[in-house]
C-alpha atoms as a PDB file:
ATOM      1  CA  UNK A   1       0.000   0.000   0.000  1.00  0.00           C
ATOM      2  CA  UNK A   2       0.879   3.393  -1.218  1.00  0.00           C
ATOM      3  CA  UNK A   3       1.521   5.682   2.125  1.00  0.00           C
ATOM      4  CA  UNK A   4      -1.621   8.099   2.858  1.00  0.00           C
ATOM      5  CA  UNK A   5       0.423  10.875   3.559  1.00  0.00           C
ATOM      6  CA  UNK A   6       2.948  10.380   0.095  1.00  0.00           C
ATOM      7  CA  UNK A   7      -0.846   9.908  -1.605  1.00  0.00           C
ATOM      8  CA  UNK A   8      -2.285  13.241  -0.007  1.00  0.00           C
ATOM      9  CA  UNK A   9       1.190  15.488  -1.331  1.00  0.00           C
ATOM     10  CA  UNK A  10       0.499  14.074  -4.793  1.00  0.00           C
ATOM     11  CA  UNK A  11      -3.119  15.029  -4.359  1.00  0.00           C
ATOM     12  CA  UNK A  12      -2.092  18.273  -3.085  1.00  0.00           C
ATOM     13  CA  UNK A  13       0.391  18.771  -5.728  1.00  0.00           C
ATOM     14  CA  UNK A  14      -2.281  17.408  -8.815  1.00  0.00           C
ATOM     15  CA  UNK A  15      -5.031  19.560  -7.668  1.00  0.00           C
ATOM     16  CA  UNK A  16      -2.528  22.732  -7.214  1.00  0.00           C
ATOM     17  CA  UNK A  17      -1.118  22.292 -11.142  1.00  0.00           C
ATOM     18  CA  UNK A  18      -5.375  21.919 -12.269  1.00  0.00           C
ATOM     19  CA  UNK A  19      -6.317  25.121  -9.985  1.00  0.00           C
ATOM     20  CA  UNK A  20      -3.229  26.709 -12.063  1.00  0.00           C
ATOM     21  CA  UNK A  21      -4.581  25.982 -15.599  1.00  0.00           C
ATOM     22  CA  UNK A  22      -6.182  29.061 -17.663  1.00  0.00           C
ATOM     23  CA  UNK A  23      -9.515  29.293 -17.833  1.00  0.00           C
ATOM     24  CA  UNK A  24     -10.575  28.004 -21.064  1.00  0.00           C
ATOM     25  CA  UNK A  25      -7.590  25.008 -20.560  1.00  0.00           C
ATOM     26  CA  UNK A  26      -9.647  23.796 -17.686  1.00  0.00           C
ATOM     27  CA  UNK A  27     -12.970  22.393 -19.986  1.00  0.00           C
ATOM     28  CA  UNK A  28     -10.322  20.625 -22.218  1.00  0.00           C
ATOM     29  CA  UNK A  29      -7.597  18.777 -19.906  1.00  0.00           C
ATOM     30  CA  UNK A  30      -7.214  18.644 -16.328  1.00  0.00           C
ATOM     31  CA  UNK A  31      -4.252  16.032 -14.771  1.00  0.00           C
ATOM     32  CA  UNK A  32      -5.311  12.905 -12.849  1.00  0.00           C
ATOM     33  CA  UNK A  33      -3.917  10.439 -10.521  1.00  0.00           C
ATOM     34  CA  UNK A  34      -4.375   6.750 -10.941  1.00  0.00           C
ATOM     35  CA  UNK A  35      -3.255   4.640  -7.631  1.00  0.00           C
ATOM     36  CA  UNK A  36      -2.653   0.544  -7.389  1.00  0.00           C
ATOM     37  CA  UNK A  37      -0.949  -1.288  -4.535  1.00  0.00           C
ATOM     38  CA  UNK A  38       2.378   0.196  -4.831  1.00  0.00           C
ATOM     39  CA  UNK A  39       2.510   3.242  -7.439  1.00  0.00           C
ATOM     40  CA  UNK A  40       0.755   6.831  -8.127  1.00  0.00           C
ATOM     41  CA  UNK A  41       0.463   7.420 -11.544  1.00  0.00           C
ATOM     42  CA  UNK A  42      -0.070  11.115 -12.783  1.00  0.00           C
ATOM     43  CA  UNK A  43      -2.016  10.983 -16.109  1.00  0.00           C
ATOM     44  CA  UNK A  44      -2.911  14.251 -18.695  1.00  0.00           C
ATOM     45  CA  UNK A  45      -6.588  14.120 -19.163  1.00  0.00           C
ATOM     46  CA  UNK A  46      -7.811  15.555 -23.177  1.00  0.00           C
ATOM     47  CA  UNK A  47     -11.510  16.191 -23.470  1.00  0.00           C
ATOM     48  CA  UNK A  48     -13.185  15.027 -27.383  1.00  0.00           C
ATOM     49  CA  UNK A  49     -11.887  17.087 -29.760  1.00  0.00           C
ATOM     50  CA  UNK A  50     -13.422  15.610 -32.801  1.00  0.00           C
ATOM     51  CA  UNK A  51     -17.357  13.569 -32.674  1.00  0.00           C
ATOM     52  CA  UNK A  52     -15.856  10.548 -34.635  1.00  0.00           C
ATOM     53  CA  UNK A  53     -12.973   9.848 -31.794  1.00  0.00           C
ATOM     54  CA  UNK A  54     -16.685   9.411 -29.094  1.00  0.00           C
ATOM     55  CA  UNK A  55     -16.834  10.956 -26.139  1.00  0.00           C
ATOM     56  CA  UNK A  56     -14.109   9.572 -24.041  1.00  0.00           C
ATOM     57  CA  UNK A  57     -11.651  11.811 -22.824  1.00  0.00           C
ATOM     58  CA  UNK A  58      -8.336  10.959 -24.308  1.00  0.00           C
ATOM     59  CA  UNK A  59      -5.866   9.785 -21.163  1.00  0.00           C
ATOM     60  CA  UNK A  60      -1.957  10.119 -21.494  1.00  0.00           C
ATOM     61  CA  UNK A  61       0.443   8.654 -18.420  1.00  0.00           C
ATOM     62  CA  UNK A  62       2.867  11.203 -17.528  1.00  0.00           C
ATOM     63  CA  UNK A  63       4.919   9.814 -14.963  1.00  0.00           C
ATOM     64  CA  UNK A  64       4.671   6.727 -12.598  1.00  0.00           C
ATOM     65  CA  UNK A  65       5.989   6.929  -8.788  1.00  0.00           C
ATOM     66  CA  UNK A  66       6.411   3.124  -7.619  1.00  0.00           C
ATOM     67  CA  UNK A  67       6.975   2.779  -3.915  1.00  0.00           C
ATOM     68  CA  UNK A  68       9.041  -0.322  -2.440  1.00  0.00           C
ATOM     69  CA  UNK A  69       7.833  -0.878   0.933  1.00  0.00           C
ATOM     70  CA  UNK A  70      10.904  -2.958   2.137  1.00  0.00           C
ATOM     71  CA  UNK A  71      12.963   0.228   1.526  1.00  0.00           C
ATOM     72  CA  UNK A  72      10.529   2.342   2.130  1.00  0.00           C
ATOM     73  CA  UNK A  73      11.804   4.565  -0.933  1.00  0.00           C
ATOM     74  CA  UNK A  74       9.708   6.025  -3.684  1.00  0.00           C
ATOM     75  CA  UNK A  75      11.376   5.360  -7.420  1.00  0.00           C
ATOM     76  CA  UNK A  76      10.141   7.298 -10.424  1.00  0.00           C
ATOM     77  CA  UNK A  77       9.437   6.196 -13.851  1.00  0.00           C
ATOM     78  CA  UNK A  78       9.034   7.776 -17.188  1.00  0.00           C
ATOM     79  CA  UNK A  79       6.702   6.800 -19.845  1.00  0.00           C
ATOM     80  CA  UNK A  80       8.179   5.952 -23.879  1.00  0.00           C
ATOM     81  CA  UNK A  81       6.142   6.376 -26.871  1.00  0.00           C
ATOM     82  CA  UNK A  82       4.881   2.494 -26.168  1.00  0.00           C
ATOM     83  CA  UNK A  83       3.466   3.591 -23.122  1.00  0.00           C
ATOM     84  CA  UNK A  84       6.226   1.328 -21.485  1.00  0.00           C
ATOM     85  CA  UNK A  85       7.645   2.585 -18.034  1.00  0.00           C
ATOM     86  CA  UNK A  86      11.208   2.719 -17.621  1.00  0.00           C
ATOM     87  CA  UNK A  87      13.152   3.586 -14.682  1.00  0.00           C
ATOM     88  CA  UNK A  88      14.070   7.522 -14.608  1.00  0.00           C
ATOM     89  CA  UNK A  89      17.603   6.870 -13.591  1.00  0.00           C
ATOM     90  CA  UNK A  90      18.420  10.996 -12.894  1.00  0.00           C
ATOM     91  CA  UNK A  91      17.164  10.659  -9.631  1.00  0.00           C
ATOM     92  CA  UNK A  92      18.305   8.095  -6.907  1.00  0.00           C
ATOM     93  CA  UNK A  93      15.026   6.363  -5.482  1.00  0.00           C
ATOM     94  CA  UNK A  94      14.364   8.476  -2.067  1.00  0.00           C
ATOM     95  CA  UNK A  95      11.959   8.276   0.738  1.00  0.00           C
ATOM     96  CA  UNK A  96      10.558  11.732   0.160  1.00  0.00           C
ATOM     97  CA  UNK A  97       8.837  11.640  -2.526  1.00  0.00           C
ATOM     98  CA  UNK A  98       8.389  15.196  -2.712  1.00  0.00           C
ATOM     99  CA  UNK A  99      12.189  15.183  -4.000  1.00  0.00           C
ATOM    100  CA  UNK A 100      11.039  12.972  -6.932  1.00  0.00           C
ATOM    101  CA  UNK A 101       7.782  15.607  -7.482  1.00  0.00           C
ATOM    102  CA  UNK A 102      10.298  18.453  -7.719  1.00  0.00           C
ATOM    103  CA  UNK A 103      11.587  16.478 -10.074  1.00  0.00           C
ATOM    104  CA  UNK A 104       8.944  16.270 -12.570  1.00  0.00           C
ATOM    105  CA  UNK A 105       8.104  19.417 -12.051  1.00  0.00           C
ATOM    106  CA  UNK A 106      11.470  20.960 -12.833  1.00  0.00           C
ATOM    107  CA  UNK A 107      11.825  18.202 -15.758  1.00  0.00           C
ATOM    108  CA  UNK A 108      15.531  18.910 -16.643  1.00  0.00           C
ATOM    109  CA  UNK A 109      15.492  16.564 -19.240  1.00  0.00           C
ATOM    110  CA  UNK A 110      12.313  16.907 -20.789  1.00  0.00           C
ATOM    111  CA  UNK A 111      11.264  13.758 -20.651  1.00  0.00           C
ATOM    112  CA  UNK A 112       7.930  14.288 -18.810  1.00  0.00           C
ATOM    113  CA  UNK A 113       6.321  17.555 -20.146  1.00  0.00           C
ATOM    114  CA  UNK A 114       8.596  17.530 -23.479  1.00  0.00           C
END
């Protein structure tokens, strides 16, 4: 199980970067977080942009967070143009996993926002 406290920052953090979006961005994306066992997933939400695509919103992993609870360390991961995962190997795994947030955030690389 993902820690409630580590859940509740990403929250925090995911709500904070919707609240931040302009206006008119807010009707066609917003950012969501998918949760399992032992990772937090942050995921780009597109609204429809065209009837014959239906009326699913189109969904886009960003980044995955996968949490070992052994270690009790928080690893992140970066999604390829497969949508495979792949160990982001700029940071060291940590147990704050507000330094691995920062981290996207910042995106030095540009492998999460482009």
């Amino acid at each position: 199980m993902v820690p409630d406290l580590d859940l509740a920052r990403i929250n925090k953090w995911i709500a904070e970067r919707n609240d931040s979006l302009p206006g008119a961005a807010r009707a066609e994306m917003k950012f969501e977080v998918e949760v399992s066992d032992r990772a937090i997933t942050v995921v780009e939400s597109r609204a429809p942009w065209r009837e014959d695509f239906g009326s699913e919103w189109t969904r886009s992993p960003i980044c995955r967070f996968r949490y070992t609870k052994v270690k009790r360390e928080w690893s992140l991961y970066w999604r390829d143009r497969s949508a495979k995962f792949h160990l982001y190997d700029q940071i060291k795994p940590t147990p704050h996993i507000d330094e691995l947030v920062q981290e996207v955030v910042e995106d030095p690389t540009g492998i999460f926002w482009g």
